[in-house]
N, C-alpha and C. Protein backbone atom coordinates (compact mmCIF):
# COMPACT_ATOMS: atom_id res chain seq x y z
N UNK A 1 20.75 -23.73 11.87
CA UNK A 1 21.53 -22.64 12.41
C UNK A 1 21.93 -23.01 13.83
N UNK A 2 23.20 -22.79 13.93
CA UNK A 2 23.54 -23.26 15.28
C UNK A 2 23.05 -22.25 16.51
N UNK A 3 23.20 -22.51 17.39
CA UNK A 3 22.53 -21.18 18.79
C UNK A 3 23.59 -20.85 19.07
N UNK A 4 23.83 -19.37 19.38
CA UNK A 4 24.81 -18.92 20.14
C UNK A 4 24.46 -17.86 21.13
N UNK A 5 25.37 -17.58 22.68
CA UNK A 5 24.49 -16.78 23.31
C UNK A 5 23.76 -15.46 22.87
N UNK A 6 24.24 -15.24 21.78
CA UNK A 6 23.45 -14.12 20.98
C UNK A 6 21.77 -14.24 21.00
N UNK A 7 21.85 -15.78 20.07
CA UNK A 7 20.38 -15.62 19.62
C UNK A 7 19.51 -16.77 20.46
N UNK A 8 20.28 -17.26 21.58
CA UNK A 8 19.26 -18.08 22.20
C UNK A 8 18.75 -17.82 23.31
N UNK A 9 17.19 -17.54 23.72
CA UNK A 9 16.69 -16.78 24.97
C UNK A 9 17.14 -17.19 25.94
N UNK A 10 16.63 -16.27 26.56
CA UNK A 10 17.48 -16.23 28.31
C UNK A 10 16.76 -17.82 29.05
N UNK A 11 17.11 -18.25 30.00
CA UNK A 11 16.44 -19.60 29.73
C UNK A 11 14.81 -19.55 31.05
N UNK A 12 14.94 -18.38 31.26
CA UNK A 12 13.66 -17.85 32.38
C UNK A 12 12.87 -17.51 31.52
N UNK A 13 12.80 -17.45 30.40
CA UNK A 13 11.89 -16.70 29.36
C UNK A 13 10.57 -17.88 29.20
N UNK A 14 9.87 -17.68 29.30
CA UNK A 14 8.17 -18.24 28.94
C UNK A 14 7.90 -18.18 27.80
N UNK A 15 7.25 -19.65 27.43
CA UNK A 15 6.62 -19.79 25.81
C UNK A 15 5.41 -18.78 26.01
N UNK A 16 4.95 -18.51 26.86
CA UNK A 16 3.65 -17.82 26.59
C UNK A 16 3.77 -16.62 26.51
N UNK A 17 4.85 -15.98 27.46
CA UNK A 17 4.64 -14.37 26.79
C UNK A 17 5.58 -13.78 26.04
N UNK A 18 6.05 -14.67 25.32
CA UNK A 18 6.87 -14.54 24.40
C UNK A 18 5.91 -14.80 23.01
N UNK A 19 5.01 -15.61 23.40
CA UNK A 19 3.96 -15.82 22.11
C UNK A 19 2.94 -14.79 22.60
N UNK A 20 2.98 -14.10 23.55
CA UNK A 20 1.72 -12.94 23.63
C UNK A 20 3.05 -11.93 22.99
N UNK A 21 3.92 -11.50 22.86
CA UNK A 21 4.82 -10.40 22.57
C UNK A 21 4.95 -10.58 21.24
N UNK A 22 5.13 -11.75 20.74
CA UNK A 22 5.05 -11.79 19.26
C UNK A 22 3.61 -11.69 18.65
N UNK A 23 2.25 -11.79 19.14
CA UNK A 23 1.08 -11.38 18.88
C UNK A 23 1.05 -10.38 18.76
N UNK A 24 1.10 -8.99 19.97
CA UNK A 24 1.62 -7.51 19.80
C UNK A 24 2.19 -7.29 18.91
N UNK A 25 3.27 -7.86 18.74
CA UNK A 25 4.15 -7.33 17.29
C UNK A 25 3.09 -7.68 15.86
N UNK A 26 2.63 -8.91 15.90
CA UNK A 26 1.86 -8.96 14.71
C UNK A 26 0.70 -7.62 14.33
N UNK A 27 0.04 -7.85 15.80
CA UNK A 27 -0.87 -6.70 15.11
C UNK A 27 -0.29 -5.32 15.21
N UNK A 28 0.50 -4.91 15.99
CA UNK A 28 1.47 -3.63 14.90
C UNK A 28 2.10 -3.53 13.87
N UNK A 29 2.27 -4.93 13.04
CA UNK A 29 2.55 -4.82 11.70
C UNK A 29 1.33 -4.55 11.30
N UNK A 30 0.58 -5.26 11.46
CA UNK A 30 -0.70 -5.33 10.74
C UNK A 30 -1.18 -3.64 10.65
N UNK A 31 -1.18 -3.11 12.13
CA UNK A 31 -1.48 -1.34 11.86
C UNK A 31 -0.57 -1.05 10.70
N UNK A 32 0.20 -0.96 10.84
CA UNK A 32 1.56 -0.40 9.81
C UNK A 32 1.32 -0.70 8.36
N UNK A 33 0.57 -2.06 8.14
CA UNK A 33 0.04 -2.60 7.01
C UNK A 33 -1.02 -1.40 6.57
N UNK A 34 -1.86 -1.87 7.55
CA UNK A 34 -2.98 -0.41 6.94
C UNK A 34 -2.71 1.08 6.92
N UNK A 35 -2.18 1.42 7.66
CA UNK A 35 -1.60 3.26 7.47
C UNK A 35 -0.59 2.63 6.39
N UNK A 36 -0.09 1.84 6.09
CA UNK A 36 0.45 2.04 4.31
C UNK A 36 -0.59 1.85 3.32
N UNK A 37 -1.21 1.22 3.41
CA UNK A 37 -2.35 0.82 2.32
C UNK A 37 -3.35 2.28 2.55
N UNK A 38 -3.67 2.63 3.10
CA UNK A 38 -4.01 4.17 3.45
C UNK A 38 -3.58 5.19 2.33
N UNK A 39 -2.13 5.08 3.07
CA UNK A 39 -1.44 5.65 2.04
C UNK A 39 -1.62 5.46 0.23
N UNK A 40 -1.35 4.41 0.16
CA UNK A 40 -1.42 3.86 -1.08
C UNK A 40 -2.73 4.40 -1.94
N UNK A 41 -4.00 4.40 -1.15
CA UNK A 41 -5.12 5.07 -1.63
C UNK A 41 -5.16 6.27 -2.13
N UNK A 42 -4.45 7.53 -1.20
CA UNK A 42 -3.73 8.49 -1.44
C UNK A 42 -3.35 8.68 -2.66
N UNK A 43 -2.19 7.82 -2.98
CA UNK A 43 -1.59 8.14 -3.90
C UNK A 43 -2.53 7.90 -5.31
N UNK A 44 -3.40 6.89 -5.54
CA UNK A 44 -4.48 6.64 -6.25
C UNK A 44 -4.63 8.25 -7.16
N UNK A 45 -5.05 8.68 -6.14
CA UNK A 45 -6.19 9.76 -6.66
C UNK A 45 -4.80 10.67 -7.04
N UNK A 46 -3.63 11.01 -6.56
CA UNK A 46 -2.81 11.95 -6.72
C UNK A 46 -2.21 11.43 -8.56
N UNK A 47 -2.02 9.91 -8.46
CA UNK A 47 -1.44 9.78 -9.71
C UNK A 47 -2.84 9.85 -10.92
N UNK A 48 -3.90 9.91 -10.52
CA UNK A 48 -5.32 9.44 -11.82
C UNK A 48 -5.15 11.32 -12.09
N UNK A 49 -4.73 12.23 -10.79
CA UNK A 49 -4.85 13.32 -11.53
C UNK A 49 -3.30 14.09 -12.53
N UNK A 50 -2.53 13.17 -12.17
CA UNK A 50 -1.27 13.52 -12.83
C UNK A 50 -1.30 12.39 -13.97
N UNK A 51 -1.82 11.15 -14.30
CA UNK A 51 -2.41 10.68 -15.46
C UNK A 51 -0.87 9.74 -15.64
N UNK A 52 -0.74 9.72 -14.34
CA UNK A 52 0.41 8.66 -13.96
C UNK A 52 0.29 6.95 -14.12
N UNK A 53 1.24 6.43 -14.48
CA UNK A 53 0.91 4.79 -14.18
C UNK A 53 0.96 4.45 -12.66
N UNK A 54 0.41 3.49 -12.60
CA UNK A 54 0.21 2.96 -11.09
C UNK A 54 1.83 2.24 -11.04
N UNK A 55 2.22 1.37 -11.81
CA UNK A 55 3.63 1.02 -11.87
C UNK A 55 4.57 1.95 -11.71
N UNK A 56 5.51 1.84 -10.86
CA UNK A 56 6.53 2.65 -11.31
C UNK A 56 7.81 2.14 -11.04
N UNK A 57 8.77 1.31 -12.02
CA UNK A 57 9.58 -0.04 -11.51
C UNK A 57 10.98 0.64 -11.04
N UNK A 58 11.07 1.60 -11.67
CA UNK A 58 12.30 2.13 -10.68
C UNK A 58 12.12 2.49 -9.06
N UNK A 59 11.15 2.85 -8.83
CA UNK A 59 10.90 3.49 -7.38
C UNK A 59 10.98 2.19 -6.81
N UNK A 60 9.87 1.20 -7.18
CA UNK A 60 9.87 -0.08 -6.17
C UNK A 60 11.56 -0.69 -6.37
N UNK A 61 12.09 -1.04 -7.05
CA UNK A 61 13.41 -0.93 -6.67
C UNK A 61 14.12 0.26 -5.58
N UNK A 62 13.83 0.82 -5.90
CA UNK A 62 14.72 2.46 -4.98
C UNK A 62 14.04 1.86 -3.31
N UNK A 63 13.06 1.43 -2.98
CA UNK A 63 12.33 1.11 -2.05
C UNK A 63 13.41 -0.16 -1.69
N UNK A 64 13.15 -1.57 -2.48
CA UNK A 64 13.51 -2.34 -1.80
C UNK A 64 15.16 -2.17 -1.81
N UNK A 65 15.98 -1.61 -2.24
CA UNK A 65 17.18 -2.05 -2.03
C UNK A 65 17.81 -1.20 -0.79
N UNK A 66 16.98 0.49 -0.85
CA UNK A 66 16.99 1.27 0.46
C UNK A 66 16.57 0.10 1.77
N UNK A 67 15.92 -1.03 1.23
CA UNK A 67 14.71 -1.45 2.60
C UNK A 67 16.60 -2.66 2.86
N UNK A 68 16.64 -3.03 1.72
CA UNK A 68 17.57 -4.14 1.93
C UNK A 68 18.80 -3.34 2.86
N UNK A 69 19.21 -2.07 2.06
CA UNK A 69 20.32 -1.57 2.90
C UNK A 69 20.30 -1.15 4.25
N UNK A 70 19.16 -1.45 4.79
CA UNK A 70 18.89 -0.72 5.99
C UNK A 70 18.77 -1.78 6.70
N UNK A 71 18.69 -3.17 6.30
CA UNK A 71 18.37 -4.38 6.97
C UNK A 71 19.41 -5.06 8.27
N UNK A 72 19.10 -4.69 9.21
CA UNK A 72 20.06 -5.24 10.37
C UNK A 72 20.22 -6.89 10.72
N UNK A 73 19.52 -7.78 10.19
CA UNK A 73 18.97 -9.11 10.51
C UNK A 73 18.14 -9.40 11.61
N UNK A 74 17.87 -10.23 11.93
CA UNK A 74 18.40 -11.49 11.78
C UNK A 74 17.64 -12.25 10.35
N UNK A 75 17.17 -11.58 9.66
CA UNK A 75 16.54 -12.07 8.33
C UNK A 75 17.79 -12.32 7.26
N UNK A 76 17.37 -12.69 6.41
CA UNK A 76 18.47 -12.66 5.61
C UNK A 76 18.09 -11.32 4.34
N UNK A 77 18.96 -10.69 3.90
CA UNK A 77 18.60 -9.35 2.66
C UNK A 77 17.31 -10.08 1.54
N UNK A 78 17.68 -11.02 1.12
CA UNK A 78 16.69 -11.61 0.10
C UNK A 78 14.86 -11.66 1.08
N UNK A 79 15.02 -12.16 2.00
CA UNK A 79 13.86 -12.43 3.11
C UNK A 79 13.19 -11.51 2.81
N UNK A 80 14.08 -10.59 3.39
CA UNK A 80 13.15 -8.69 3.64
C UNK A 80 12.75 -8.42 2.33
N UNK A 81 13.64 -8.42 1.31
CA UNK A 81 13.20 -8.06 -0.01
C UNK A 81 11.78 -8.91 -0.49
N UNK A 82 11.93 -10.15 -0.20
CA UNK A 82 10.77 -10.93 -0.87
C UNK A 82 9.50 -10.39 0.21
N UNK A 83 9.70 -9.96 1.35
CA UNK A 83 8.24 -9.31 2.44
C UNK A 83 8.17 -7.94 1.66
N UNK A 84 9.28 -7.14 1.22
CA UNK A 84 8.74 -6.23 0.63
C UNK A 84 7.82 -6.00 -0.51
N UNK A 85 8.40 -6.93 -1.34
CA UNK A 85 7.88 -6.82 -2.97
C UNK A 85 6.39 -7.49 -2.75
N UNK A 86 6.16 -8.66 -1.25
CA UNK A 86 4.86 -9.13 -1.30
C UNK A 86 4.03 -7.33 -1.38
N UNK A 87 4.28 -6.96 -0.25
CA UNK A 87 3.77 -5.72 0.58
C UNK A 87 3.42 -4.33 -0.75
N UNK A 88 4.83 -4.48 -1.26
CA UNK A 88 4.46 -3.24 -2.77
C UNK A 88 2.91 -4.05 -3.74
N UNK A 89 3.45 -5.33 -4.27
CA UNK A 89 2.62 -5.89 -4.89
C UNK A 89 1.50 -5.96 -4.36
N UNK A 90 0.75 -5.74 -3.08
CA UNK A 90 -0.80 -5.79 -2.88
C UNK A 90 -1.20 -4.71 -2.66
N UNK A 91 -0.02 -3.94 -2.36
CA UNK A 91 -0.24 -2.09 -2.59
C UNK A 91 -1.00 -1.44 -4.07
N UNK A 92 -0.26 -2.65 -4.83
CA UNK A 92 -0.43 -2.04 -5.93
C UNK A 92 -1.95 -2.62 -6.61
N UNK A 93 -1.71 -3.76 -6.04
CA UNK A 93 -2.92 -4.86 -6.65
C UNK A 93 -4.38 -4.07 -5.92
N UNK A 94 -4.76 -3.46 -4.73
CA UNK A 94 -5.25 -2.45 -4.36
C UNK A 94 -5.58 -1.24 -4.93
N UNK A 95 -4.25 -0.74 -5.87
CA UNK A 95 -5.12 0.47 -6.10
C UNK A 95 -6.06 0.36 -7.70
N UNK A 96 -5.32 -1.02 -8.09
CA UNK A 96 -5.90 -1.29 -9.31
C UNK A 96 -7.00 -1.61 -9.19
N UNK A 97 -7.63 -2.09 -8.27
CA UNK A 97 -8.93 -2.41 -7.46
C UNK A 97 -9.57 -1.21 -7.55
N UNK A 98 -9.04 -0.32 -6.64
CA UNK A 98 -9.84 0.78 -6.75
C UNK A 98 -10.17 1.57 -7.96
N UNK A 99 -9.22 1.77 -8.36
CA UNK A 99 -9.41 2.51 -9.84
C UNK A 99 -10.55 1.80 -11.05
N UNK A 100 -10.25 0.24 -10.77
CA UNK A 100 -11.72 -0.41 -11.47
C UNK A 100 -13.01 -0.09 -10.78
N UNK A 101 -12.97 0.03 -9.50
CA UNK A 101 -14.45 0.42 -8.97
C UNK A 101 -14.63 1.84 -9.08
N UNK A 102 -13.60 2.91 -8.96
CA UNK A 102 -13.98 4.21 -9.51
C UNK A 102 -14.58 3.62 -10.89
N UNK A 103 -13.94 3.30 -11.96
CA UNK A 103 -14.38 3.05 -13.31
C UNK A 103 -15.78 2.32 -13.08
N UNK A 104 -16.19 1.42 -12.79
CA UNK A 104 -17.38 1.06 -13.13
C UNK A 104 -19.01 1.61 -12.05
N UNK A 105 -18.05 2.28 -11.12
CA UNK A 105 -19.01 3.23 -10.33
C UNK A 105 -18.99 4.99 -11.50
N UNK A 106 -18.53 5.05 -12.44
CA UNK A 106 -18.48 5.69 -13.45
C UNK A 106 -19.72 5.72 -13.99
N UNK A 107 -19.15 4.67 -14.77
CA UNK A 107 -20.47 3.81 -16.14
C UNK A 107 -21.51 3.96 -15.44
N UNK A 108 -21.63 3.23 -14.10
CA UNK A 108 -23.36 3.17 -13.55
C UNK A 108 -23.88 4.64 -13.52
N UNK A 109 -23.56 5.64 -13.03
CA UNK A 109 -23.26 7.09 -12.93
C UNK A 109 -23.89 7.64 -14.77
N UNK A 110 -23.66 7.15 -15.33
CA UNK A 110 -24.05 7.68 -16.79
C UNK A 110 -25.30 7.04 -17.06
């Protein structure tokens, strides 16, 4: 990709707090990671009492293409989509987790 004054830093800018600013940013994804996965727990118990599937392939579409349409760059649409579907997919891989340890914290229970 070529540089243009758009995307190339100011030239006073420091490797270091530019790598402490992108650290900050990491671990506010990372919060954001967990108040979703939070969430996601949530929903656990809301769908086991509505006797819901944990899948639901239209929504995660409705999600990523809202996520794609909203995408300003500098990523490319496919990028964001493939961080999303990681992000749904361990959402989901999570609650299936849980729902096996409800289940076998069950059985022991009997």
């Amino acid at each position: 990709m070529s540089e243009t004054a758009e995307n190339r830093p100011p030239i006073d800018v420091e490797p270091r707090r530019v790598r402490r600013d992108i650290d900050a940013i990491d671990q506010e994804i990372l919060e954001l990671l967990s108040k979703r996965a939070r969430h996601s727990v949530t929903v656990v118990g809301l769908k086991a009492l509505d006797r819901r599937a944990l899948r639901d392939p239209g929504r995660e579409e409705r999600i990523l293409e809202r996520i794609s349409a909203r995408n300003q760059g500098p990523f490319p649409p496919e990028s964001v989509r493939n961080v999303f579907r990681t992000i749904i997919d361990a959402s989901l891989d999570l609650e299936e987790r849980l729902i096996q340890a409800a289940g076998q914290r069950g059985r022991e229970a009997r």
